[in-house]
PDB file of N, CA and C in Angstrom:
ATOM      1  N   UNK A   1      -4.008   3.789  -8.123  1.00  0.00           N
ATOM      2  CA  UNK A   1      -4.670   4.659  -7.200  1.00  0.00           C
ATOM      3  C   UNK A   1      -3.696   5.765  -6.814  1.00  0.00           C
ATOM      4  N   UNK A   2      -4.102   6.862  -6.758  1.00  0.00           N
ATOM      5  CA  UNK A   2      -3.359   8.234  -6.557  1.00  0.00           C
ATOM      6  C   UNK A   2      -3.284   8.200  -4.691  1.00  0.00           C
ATOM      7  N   UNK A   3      -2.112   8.569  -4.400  1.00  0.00           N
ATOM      8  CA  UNK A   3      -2.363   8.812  -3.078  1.00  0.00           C
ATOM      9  C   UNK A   3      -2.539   9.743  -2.619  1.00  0.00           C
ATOM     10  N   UNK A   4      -3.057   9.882  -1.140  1.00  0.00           N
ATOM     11  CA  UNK A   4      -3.275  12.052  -1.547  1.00  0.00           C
ATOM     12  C   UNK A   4      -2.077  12.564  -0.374  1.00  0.00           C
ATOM     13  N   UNK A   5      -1.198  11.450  -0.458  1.00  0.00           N
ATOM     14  CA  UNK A   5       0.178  12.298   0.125  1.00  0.00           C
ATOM     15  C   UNK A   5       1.019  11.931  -0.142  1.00  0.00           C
ATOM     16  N   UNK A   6       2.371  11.589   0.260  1.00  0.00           N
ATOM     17  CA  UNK A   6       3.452  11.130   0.591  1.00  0.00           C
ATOM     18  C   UNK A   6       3.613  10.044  -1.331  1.00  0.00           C
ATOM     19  N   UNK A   7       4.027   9.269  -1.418  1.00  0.00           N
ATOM     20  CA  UNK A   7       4.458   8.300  -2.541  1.00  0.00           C
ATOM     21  C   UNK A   7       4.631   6.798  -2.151  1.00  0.00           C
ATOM     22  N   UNK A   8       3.934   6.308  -3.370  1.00  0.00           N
ATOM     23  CA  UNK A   8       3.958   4.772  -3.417  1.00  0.00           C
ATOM     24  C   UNK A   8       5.384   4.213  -3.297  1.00  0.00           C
ATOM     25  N   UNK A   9       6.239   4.614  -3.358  1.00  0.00           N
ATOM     26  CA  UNK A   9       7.957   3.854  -2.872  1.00  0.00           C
ATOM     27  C   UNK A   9       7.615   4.000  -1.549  1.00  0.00           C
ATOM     28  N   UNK A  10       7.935   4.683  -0.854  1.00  0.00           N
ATOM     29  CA  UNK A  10       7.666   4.270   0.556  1.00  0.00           C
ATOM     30  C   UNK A  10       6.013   4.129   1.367  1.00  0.00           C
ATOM     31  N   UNK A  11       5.684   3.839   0.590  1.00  0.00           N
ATOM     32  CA  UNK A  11       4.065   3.793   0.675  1.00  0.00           C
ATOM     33  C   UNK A  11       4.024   1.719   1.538  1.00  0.00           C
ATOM     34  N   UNK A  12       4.085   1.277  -0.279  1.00  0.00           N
ATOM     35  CA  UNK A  12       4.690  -0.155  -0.313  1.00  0.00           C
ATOM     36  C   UNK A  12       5.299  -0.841   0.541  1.00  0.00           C
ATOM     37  N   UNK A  13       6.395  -0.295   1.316  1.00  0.00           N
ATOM     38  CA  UNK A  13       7.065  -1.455   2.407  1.00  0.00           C
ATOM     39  C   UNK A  13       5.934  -1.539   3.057  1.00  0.00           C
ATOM     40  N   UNK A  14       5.393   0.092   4.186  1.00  0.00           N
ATOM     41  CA  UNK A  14       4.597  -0.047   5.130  1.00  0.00           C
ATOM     42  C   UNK A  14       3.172  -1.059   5.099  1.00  0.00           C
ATOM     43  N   UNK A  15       3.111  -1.234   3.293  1.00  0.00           N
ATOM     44  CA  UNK A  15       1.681  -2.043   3.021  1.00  0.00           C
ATOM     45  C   UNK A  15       2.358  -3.520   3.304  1.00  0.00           C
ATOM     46  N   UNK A  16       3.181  -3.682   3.234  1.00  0.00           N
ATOM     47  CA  UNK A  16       4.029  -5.060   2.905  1.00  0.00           C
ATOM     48  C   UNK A  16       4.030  -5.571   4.248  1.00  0.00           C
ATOM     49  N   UNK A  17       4.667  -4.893   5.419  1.00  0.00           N
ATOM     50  CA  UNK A  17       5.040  -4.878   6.532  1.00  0.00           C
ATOM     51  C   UNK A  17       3.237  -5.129   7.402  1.00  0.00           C
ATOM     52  N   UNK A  18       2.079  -4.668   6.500  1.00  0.00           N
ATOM     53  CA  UNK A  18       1.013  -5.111   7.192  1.00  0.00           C
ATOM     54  C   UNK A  18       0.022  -6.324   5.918  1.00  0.00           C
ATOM     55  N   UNK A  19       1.207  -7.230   5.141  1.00  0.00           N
ATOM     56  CA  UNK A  19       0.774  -8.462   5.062  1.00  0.00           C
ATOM     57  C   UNK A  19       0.154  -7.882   3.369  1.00  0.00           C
ATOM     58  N   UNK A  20       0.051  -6.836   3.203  1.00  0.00           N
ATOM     59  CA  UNK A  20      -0.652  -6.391   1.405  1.00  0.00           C
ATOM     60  C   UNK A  20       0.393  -6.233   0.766  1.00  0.00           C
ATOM     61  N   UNK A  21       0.620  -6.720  -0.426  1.00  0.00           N
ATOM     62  CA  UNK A  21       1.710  -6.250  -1.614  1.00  0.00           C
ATOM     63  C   UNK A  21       1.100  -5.409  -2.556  1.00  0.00           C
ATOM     64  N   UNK A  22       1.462  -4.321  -2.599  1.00  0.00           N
ATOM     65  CA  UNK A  22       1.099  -3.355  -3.273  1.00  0.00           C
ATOM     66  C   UNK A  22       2.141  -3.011  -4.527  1.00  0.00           C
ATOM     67  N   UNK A  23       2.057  -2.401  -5.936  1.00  0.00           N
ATOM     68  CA  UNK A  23       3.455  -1.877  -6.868  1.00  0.00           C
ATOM     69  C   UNK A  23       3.404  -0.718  -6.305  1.00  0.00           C
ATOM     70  N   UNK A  24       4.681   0.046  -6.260  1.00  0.00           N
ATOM     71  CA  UNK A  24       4.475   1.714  -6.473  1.00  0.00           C
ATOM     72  C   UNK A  24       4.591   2.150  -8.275  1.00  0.00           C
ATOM     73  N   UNK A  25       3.504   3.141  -7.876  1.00  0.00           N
ATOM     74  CA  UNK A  25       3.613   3.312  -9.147  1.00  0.00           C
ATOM     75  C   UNK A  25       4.784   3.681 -10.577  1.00  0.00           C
ATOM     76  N   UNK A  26       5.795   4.290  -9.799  1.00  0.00           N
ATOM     77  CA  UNK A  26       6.972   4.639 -10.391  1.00  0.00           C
ATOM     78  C   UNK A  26       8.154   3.333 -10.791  1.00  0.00           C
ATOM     79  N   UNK A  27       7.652   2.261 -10.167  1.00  0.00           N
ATOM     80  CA  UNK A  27       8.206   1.054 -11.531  1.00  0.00           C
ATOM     81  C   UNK A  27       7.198   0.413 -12.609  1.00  0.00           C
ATOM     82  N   UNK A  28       6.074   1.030 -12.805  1.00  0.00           N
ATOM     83  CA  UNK A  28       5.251   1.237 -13.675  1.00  0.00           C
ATOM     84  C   UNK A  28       5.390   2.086 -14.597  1.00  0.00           C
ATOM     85  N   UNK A  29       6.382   3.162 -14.555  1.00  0.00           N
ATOM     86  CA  UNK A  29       6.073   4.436 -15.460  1.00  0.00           C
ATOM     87  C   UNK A  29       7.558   4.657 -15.883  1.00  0.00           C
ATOM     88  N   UNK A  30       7.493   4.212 -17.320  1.00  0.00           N
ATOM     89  CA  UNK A  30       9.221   4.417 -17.988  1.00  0.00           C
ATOM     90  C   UNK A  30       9.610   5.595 -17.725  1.00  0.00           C
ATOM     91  N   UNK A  31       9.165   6.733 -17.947  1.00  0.00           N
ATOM     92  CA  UNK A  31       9.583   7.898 -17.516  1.00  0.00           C
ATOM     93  C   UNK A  31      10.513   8.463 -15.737  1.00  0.00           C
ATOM     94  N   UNK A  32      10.050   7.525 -14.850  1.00  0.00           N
ATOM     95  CA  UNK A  32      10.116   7.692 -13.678  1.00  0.00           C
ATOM     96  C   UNK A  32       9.172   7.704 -12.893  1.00  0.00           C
ATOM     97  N   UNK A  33       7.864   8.706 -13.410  1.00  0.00           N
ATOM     98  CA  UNK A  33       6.788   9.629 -12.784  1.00  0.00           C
ATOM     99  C   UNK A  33       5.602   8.818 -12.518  1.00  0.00           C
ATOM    100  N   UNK A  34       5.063   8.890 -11.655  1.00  0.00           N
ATOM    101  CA  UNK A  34       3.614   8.665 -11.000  1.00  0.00           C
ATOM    102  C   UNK A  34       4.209   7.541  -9.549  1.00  0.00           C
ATOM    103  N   UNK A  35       4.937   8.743  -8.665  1.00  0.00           N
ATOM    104  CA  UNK A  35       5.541   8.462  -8.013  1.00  0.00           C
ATOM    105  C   UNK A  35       4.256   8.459  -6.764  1.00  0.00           C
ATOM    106  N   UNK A  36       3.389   9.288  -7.291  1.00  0.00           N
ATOM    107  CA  UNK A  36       2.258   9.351  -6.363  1.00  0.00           C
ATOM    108  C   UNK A  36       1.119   8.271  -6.317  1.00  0.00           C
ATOM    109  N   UNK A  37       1.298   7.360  -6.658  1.00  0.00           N
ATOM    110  CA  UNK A  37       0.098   6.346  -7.254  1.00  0.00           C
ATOM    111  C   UNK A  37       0.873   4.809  -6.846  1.00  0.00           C
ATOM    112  N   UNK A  38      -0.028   3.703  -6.812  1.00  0.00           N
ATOM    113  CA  UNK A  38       0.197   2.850  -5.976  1.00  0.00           C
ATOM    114  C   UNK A  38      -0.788   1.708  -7.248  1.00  0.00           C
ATOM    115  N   UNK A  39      -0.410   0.744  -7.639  1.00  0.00           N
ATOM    116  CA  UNK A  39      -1.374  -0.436  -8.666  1.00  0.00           C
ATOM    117  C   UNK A  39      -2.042  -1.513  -7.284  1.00  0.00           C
ATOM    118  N   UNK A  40      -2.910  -1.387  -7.159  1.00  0.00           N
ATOM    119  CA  UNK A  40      -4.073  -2.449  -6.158  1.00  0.00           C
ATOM    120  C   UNK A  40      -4.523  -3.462  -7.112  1.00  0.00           C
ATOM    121  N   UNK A  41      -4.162  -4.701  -7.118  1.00  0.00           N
ATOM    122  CA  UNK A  41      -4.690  -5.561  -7.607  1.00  0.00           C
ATOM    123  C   UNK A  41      -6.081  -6.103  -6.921  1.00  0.00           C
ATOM    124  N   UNK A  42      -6.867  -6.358  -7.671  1.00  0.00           N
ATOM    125  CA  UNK A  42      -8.227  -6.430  -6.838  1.00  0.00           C
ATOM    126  C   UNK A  42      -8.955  -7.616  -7.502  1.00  0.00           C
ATOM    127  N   UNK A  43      -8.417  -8.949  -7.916  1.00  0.00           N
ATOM    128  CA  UNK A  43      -8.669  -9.874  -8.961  1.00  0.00           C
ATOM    129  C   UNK A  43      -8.726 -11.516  -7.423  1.00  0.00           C
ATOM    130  N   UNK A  44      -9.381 -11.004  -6.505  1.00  0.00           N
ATOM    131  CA  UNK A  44      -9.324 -12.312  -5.488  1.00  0.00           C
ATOM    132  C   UNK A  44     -10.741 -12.697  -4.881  1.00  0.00           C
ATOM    133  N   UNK A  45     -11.019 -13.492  -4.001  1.00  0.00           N
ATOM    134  CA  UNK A  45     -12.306 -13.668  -3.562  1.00  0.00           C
ATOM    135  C   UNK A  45     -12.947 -12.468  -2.580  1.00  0.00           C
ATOM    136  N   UNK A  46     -14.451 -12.422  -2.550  1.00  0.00           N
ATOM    137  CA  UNK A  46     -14.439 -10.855  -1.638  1.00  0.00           C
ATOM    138  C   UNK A  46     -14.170 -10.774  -0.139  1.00  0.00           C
ATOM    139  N   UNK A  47     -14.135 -12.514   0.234  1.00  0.00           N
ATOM    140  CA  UNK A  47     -13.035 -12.496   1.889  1.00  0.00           C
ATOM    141  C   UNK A  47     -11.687 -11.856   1.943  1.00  0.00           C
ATOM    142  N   UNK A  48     -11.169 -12.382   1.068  1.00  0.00           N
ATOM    143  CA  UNK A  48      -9.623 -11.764   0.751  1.00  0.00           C
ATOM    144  C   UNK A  48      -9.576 -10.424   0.687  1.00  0.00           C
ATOM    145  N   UNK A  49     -10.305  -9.695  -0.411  1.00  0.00           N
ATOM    146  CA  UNK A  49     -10.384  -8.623  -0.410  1.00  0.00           C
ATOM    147  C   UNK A  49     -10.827  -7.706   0.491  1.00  0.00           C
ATOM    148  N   UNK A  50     -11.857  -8.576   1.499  1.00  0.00           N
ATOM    149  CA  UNK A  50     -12.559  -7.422   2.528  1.00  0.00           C
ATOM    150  C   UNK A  50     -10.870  -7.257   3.683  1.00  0.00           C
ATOM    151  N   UNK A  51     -10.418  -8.412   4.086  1.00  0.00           N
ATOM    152  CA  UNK A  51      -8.933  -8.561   4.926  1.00  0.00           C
ATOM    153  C   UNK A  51      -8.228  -7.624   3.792  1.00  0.00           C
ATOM    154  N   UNK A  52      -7.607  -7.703   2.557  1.00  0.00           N
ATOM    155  CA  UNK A  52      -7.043  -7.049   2.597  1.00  0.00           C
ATOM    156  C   UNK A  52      -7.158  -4.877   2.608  1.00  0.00           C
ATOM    157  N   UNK A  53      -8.430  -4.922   2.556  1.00  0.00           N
ATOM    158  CA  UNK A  53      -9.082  -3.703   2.789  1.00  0.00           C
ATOM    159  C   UNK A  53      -8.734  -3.188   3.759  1.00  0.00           C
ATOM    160  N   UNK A  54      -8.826  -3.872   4.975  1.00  0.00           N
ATOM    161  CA  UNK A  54      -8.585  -3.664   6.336  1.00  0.00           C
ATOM    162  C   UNK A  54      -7.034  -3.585   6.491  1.00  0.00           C
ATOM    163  N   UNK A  55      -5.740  -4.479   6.083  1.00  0.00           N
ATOM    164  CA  UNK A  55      -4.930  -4.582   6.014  1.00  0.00           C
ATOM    165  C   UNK A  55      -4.057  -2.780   5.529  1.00  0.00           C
ATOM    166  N   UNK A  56      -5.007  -2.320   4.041  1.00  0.00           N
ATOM    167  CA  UNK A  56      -4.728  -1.388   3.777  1.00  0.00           C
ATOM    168  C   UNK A  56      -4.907  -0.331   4.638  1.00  0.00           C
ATOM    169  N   UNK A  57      -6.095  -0.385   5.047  1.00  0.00           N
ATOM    170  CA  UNK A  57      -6.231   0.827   6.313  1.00  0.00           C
ATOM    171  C   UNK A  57      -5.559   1.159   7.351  1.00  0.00           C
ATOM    172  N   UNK A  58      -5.043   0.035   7.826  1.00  0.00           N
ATOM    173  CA  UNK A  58      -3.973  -0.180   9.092  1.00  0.00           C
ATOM    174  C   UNK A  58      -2.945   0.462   8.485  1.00  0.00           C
ATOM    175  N   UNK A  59      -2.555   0.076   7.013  1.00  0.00           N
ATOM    176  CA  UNK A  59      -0.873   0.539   6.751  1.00  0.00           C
ATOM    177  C   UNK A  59      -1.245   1.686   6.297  1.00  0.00           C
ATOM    178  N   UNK A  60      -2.668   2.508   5.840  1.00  0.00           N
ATOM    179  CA  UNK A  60      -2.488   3.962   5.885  1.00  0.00           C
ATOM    180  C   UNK A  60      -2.244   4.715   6.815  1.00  0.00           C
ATOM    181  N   UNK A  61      -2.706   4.130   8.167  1.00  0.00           N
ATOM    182  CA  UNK A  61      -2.772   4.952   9.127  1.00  0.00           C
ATOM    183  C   UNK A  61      -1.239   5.133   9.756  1.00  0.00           C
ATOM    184  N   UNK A  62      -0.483   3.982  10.188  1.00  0.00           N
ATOM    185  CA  UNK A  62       0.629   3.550  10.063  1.00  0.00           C
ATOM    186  C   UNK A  62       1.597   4.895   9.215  1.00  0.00           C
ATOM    187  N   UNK A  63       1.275   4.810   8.021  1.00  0.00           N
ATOM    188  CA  UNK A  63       1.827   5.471   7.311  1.00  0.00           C
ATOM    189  C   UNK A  63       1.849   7.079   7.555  1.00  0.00           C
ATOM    190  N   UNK A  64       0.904   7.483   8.089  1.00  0.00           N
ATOM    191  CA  UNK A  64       0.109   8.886   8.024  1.00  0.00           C
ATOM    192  C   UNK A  64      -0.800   9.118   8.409  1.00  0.00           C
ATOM    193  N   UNK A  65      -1.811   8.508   7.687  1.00  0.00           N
ATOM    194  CA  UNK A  65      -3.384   9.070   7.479  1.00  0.00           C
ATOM    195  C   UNK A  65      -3.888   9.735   7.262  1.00  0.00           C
ATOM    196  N   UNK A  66      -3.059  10.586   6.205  1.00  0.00           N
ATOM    197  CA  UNK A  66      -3.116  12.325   5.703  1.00  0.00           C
ATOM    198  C   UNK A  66      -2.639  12.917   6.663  1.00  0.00           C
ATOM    199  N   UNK A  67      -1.682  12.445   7.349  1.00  0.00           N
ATOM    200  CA  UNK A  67      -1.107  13.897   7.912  1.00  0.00           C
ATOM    201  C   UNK A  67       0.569  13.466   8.036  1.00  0.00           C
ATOM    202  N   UNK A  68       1.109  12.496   6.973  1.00  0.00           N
ATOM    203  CA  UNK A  68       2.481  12.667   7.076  1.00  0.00           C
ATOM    204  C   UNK A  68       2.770  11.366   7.541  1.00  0.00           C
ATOM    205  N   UNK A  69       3.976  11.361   7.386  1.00  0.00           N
ATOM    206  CA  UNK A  69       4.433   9.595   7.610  1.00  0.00           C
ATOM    207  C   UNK A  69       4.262   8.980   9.138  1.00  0.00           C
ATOM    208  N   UNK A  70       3.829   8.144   9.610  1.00  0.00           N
ATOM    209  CA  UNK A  70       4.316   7.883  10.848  1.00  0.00           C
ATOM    210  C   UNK A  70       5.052   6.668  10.740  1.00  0.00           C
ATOM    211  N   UNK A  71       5.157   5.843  11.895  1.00  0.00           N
ATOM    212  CA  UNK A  71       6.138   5.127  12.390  1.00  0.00           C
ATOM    213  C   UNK A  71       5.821   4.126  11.246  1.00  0.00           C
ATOM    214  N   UNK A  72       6.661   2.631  11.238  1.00  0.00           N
ATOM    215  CA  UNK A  72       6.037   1.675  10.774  1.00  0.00           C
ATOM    216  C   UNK A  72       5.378   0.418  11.732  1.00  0.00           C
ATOM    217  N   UNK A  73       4.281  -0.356  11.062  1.00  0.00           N
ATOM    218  CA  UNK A  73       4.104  -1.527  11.909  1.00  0.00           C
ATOM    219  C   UNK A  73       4.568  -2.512  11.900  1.00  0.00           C
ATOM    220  N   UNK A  74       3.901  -3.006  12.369  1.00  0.00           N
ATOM    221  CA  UNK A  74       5.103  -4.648  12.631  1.00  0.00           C
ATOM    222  C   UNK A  74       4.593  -5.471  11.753  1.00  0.00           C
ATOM    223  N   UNK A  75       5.316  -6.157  11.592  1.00  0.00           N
ATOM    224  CA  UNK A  75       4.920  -7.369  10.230  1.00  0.00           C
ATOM    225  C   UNK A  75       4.085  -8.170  10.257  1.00  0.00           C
ATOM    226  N   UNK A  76       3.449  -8.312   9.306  1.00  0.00           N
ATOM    227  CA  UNK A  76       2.131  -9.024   9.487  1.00  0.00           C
ATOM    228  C   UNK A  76       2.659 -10.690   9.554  1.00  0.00           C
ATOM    229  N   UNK A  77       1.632 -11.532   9.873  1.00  0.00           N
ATOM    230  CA  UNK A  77       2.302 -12.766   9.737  1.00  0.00           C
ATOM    231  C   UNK A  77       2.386 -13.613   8.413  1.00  0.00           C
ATOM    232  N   UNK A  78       1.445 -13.039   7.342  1.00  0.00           N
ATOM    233  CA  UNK A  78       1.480 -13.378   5.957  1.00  0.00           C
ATOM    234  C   UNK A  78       1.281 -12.660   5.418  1.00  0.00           C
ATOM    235  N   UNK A  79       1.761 -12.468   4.073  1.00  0.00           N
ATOM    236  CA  UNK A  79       1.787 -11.281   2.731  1.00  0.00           C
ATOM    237  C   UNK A  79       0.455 -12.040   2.054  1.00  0.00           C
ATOM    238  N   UNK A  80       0.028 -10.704   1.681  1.00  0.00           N
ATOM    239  CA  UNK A  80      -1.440 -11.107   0.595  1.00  0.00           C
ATOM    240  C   UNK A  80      -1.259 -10.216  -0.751  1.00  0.00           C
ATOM    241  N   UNK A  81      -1.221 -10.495  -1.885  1.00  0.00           N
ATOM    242  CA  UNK A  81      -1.013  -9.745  -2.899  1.00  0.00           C
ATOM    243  C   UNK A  81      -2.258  -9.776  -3.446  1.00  0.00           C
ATOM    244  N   UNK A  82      -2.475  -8.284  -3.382  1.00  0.00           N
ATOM    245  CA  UNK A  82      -3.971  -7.356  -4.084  1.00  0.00           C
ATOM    246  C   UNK A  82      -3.961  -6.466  -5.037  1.00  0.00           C
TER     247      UNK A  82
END
């Protein structure tokens, strides 16, 4: 998934930090590039997935929300990989 700001390296902690494991895309890409893009695994039940939906939203907003980085949140109490 392309992000429409900032980059999946620091994208990732903030998803991490709200309980989603996300790749950035740039340890995906031998070259270096697609620093803008983020791999969502989406292979779980649709409870999981609806939480981690929500999970994602929190760490966009967290992050930005299209308008630039903000602070980070606080750690979730369990990691969910999506």
């Amino acid at each position: 998934m392309r992000l429409p700001h900032g980059d999946g390296d620091s994208f990732a902690p903030t998803a991490l930090r709200h309980g989603v494991a996300v790749l950035p895309g740039s340890g995906l890409d031998a070259s270096g590039g697609s620093k803008e893009f983020i791999r969502i695994h989406f292979l779980a039940t649709p409870d999981t997935l609806t939480e981690a939906v929500g999970r994602l939203a929190a760490a966009w907003q967290a992050y930005g929300g299209g308008h630039g980085r903000g602070d980070p949140a606080p750690r979730a109490p369990r990691s969910m990989a999506v």
